[in-house]
Protein backbone atom coordinates (compact mmCIF):
# COMPACT_ATOMS: atom_id res chain seq x y z
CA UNK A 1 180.07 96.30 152.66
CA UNK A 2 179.65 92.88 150.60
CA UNK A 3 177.19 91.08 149.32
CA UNK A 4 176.56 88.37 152.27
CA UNK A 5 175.47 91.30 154.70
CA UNK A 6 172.56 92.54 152.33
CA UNK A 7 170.96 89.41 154.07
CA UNK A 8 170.20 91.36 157.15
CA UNK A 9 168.51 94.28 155.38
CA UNK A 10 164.87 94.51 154.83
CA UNK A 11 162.61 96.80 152.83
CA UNK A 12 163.53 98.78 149.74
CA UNK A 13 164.50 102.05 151.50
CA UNK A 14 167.25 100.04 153.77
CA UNK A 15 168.88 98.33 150.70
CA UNK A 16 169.02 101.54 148.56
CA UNK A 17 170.88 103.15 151.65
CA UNK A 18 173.67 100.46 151.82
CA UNK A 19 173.79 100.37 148.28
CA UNK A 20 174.80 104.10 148.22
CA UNK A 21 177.38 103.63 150.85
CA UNK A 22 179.03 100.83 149.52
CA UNK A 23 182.29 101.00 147.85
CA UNK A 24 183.08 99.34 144.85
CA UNK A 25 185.25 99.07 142.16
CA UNK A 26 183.29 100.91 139.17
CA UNK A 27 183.09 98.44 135.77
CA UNK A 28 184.21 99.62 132.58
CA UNK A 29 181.32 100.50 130.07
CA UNK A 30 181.90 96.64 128.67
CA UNK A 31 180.57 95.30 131.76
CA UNK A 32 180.05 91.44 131.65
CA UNK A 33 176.63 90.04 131.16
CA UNK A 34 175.85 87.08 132.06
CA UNK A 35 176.39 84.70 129.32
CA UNK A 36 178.42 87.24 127.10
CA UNK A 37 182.43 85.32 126.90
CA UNK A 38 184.44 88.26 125.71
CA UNK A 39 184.29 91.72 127.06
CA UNK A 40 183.89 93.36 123.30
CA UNK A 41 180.40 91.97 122.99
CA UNK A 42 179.07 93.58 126.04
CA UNK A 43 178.79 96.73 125.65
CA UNK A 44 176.06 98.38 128.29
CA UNK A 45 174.48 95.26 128.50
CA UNK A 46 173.14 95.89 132.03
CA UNK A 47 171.37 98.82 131.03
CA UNK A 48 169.68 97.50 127.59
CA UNK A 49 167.43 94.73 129.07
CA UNK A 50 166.20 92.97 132.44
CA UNK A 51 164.00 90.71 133.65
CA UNK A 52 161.04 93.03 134.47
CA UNK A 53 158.86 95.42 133.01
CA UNK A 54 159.25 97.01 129.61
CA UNK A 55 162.69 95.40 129.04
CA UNK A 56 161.64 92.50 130.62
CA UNK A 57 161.98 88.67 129.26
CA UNK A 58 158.64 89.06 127.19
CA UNK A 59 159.95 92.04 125.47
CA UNK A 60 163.65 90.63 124.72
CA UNK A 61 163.18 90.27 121.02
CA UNK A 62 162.17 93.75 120.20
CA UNK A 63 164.72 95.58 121.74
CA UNK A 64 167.36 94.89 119.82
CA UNK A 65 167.85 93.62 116.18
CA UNK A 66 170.65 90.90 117.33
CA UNK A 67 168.22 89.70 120.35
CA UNK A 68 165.94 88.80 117.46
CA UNK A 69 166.46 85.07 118.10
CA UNK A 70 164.74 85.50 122.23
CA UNK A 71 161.55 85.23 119.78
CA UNK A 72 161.99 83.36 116.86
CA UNK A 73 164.34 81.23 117.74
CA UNK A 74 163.05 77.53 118.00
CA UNK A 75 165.69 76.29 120.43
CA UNK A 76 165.75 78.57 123.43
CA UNK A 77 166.30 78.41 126.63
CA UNK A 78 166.00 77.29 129.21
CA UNK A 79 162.88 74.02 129.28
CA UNK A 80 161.20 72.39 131.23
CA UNK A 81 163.05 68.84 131.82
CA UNK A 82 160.45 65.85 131.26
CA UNK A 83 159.69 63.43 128.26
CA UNK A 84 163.24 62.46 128.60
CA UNK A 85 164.58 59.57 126.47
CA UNK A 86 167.58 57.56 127.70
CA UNK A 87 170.63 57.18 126.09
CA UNK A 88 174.23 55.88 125.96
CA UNK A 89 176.16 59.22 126.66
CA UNK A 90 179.49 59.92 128.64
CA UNK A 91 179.44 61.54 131.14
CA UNK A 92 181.23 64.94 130.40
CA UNK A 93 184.95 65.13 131.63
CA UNK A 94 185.54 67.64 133.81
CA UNK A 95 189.30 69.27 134.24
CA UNK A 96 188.86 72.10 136.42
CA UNK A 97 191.66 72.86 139.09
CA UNK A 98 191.10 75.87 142.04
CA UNK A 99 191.98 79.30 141.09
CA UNK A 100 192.10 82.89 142.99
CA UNK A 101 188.18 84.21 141.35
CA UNK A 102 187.55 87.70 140.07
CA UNK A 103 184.30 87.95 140.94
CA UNK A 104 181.63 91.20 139.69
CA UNK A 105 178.32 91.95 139.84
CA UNK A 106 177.13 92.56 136.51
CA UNK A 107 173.49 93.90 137.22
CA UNK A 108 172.24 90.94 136.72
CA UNK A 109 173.60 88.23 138.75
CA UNK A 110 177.11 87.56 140.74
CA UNK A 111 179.75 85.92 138.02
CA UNK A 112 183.09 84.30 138.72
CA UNK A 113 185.97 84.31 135.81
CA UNK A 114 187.80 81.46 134.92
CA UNK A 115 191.54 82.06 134.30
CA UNK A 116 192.60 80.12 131.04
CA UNK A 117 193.07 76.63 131.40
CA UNK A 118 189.86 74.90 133.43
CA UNK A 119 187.90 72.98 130.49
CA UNK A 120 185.63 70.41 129.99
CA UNK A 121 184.99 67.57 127.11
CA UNK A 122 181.83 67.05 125.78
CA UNK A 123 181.43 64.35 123.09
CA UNK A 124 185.28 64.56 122.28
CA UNK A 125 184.99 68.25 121.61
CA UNK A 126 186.88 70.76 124.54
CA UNK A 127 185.07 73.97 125.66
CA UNK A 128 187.20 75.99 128.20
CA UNK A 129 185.56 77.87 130.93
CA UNK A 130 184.84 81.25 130.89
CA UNK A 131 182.61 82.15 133.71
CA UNK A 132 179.60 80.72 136.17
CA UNK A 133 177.18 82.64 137.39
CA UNK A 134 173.71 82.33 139.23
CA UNK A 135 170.19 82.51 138.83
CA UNK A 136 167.10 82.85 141.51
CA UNK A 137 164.83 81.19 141.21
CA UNK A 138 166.23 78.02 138.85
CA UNK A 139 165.77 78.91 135.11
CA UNK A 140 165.07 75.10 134.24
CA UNK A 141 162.62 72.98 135.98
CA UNK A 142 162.46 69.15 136.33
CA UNK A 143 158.90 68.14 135.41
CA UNK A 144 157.72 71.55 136.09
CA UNK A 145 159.46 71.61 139.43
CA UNK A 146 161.66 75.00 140.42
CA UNK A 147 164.20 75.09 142.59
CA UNK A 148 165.69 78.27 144.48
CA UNK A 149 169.03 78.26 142.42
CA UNK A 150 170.98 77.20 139.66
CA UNK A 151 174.23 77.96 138.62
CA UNK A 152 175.34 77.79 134.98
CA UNK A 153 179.16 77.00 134.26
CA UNK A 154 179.93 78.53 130.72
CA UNK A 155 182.61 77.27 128.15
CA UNK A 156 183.25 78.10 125.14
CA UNK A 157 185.07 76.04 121.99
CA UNK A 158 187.37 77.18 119.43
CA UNK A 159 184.22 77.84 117.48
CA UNK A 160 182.39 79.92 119.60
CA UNK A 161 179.75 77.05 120.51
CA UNK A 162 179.41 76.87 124.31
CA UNK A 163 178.93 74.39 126.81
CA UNK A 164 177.27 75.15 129.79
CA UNK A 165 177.13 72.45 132.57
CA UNK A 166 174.08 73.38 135.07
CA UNK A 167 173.58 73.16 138.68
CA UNK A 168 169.93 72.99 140.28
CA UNK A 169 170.52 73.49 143.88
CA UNK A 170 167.92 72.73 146.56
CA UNK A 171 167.07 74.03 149.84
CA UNK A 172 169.53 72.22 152.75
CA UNK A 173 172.74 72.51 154.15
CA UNK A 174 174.82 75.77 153.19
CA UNK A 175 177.41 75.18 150.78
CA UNK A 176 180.78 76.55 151.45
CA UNK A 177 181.88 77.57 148.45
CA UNK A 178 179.07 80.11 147.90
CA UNK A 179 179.52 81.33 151.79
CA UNK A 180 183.29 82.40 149.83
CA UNK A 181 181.60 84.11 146.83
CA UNK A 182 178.98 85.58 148.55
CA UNK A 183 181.11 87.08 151.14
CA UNK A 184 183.34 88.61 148.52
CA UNK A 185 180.99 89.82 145.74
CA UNK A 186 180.00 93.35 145.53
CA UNK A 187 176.62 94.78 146.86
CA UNK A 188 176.59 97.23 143.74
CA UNK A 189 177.85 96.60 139.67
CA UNK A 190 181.32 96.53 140.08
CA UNK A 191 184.27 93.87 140.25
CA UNK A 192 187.13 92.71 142.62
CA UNK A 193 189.72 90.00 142.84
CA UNK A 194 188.68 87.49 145.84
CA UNK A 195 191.47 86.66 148.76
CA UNK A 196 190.82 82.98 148.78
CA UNK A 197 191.18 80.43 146.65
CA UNK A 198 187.73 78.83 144.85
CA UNK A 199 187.38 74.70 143.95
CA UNK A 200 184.47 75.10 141.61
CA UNK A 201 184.18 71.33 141.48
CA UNK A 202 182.73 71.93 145.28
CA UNK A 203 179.75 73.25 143.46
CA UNK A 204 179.39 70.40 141.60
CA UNK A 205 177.43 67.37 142.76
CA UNK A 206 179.65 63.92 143.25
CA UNK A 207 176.84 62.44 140.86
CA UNK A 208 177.11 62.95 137.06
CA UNK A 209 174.74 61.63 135.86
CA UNK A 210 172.08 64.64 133.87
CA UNK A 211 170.14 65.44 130.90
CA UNK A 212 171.42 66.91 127.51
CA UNK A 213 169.54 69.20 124.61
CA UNK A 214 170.78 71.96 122.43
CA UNK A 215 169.49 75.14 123.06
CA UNK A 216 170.43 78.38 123.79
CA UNK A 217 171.80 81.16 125.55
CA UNK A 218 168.88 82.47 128.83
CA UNK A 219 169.93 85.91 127.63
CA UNK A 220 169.82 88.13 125.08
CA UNK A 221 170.94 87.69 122.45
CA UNK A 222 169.55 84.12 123.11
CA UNK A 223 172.03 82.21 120.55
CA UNK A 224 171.09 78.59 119.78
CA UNK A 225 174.72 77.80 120.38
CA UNK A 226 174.77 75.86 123.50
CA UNK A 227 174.94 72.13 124.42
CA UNK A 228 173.56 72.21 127.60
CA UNK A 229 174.46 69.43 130.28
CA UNK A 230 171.53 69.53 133.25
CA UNK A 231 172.92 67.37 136.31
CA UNK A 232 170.34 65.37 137.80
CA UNK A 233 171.87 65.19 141.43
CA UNK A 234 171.15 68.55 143.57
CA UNK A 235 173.28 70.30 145.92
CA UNK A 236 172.25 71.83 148.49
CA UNK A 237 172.24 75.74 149.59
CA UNK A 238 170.69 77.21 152.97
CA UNK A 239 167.87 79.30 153.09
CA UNK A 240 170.43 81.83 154.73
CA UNK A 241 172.17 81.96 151.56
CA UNK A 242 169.10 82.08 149.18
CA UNK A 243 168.41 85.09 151.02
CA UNK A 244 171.10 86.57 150.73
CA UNK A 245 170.78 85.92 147.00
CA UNK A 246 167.51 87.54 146.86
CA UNK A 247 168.01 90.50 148.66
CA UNK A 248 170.00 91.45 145.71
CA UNK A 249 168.86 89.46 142.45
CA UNK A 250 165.26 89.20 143.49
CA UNK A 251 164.19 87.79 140.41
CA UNK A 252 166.60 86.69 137.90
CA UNK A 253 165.75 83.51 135.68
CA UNK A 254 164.15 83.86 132.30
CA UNK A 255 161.05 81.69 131.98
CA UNK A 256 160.98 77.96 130.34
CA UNK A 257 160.59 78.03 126.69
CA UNK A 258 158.84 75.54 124.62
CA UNK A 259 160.54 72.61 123.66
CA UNK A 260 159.57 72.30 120.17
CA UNK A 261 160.28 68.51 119.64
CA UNK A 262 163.90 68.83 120.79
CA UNK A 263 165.25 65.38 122.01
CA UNK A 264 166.21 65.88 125.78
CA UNK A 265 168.50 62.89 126.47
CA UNK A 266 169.43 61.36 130.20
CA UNK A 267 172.43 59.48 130.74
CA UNK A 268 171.62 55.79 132.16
């Protein structure tokens, strides 16, 4: 069974029973997390924190000694968009061509891998993509607005400083392209090689113009290693679809953190 028919399910009892009688392809004890860009830094990751209770987003920094930075960091994410100054910045250059996805659930949200070669430039520096993945409800807000889902596109420089381009998607028209990965992603932690081929640029919106602020990863460890670029324009997703989302990943965005005088640029 796959991920799009949870949608029809209702009730706790009915999803654990599909759950159990779904077959999947079992991850390997580095399972992915969600902003994590090399298997060797993930070990058990699913099972260490969460976005509820005792291992919840409040309780990030205690758990581990490298998640330190969920608390004291001063430039975490993800914010609250507003105060924004504007500013004479390039849009960022996208290169991305369609690929064949592998496509897991993680335990925390549905992730797509990027083969080698899909990049983006971002004040003359080039961060290749790694991965995208999605969060319900939207993890930043737009003067203290939510929306039902955002997707984050993840690269990563010859560095190890990221770039992560985000997507806040509002309520509409279904979008194709996460009909595809919905339909193919498993109900249960595991991981499987689509039949289709994915344009990710379909998930993009055909305006470019966003916001920019260095922050963070949204999960632990929290690293203040990102550049993040927020696109203004929304696409839109169905309420089908959101569904569908939720039925799985109920809850998965990490709450805004304070700004802390950071400069959060627009593009004009």
């Amino acid at each position: 069974m796959n991920f799009a028919k949870l949608q029809y399910l209702t009730g706790l009892s009915a999803l654990a029973l599909t759950m159990a009688s779904c077959e999947t392809v079992p991850m390997s004890n580095k399972a992915v997390d969600n902003h994590q860009v090399t298997a060797s830094d993930n070990k058990h990751q699913s099972q260490q924190w969460s976005y509820i209770g005792e291992s919840g987003a409040d309780y990030w920094g205690g758990l581990r000694a490298e998640y330190s930075q969920c608390d004291a960091g001063d430039q975490q994410s993800p914010i609250n968009i507003a105060n924004t100054i504007a500013a004479d910045i390039s849009s960022p250059i996208i290169n991305w061509s369609p690929f064949i996805p592998t496509i897991s659930n993680n335990g925390h949200t549905i992730e797509v891998k990027s083969p080698a070669g899909n990049t983006v430039i971002l004040g003359g520096k080039s961060f290749e993509l790694v991965q995208f993945h999605f969060h319900h409800t939207s993890e930043h807000t737009i003067d203290d607005q939510q929306y039902p889902m955002e997707a984050h596109f993840v690269h990563k420089a010859d560095d190890g400083k990221l770039a992560v381009l985000a997507v806040l998607f509002a309520e509409g028209q279904a979008n194709h392209q996460l009909t595809e990965i919905w339909g193919a992603a498993p109900a249960v932690i595991g991981e499987i090689t689509a039949n289709f081929i994915l344009d990710p640029k379909q998930l993009l919106p055909i305006d470019r113009q966003h916001y920019r602020y260095q922050g963070s990863l949204t999960t632990p460890p929290c690293s203040q290693i990102v550049s993040w670029v927020v696109f203004k324009q929304k696409p839109t997703i169905s309420a089908q679809q959101i569904a569908a989302f939720a039925t799985v990943f109920d809850e998965n965005a990490r709450p805004v953190q304070k700004t802390n005088r950071r400069y959060i640029t627009r593009s004009k």
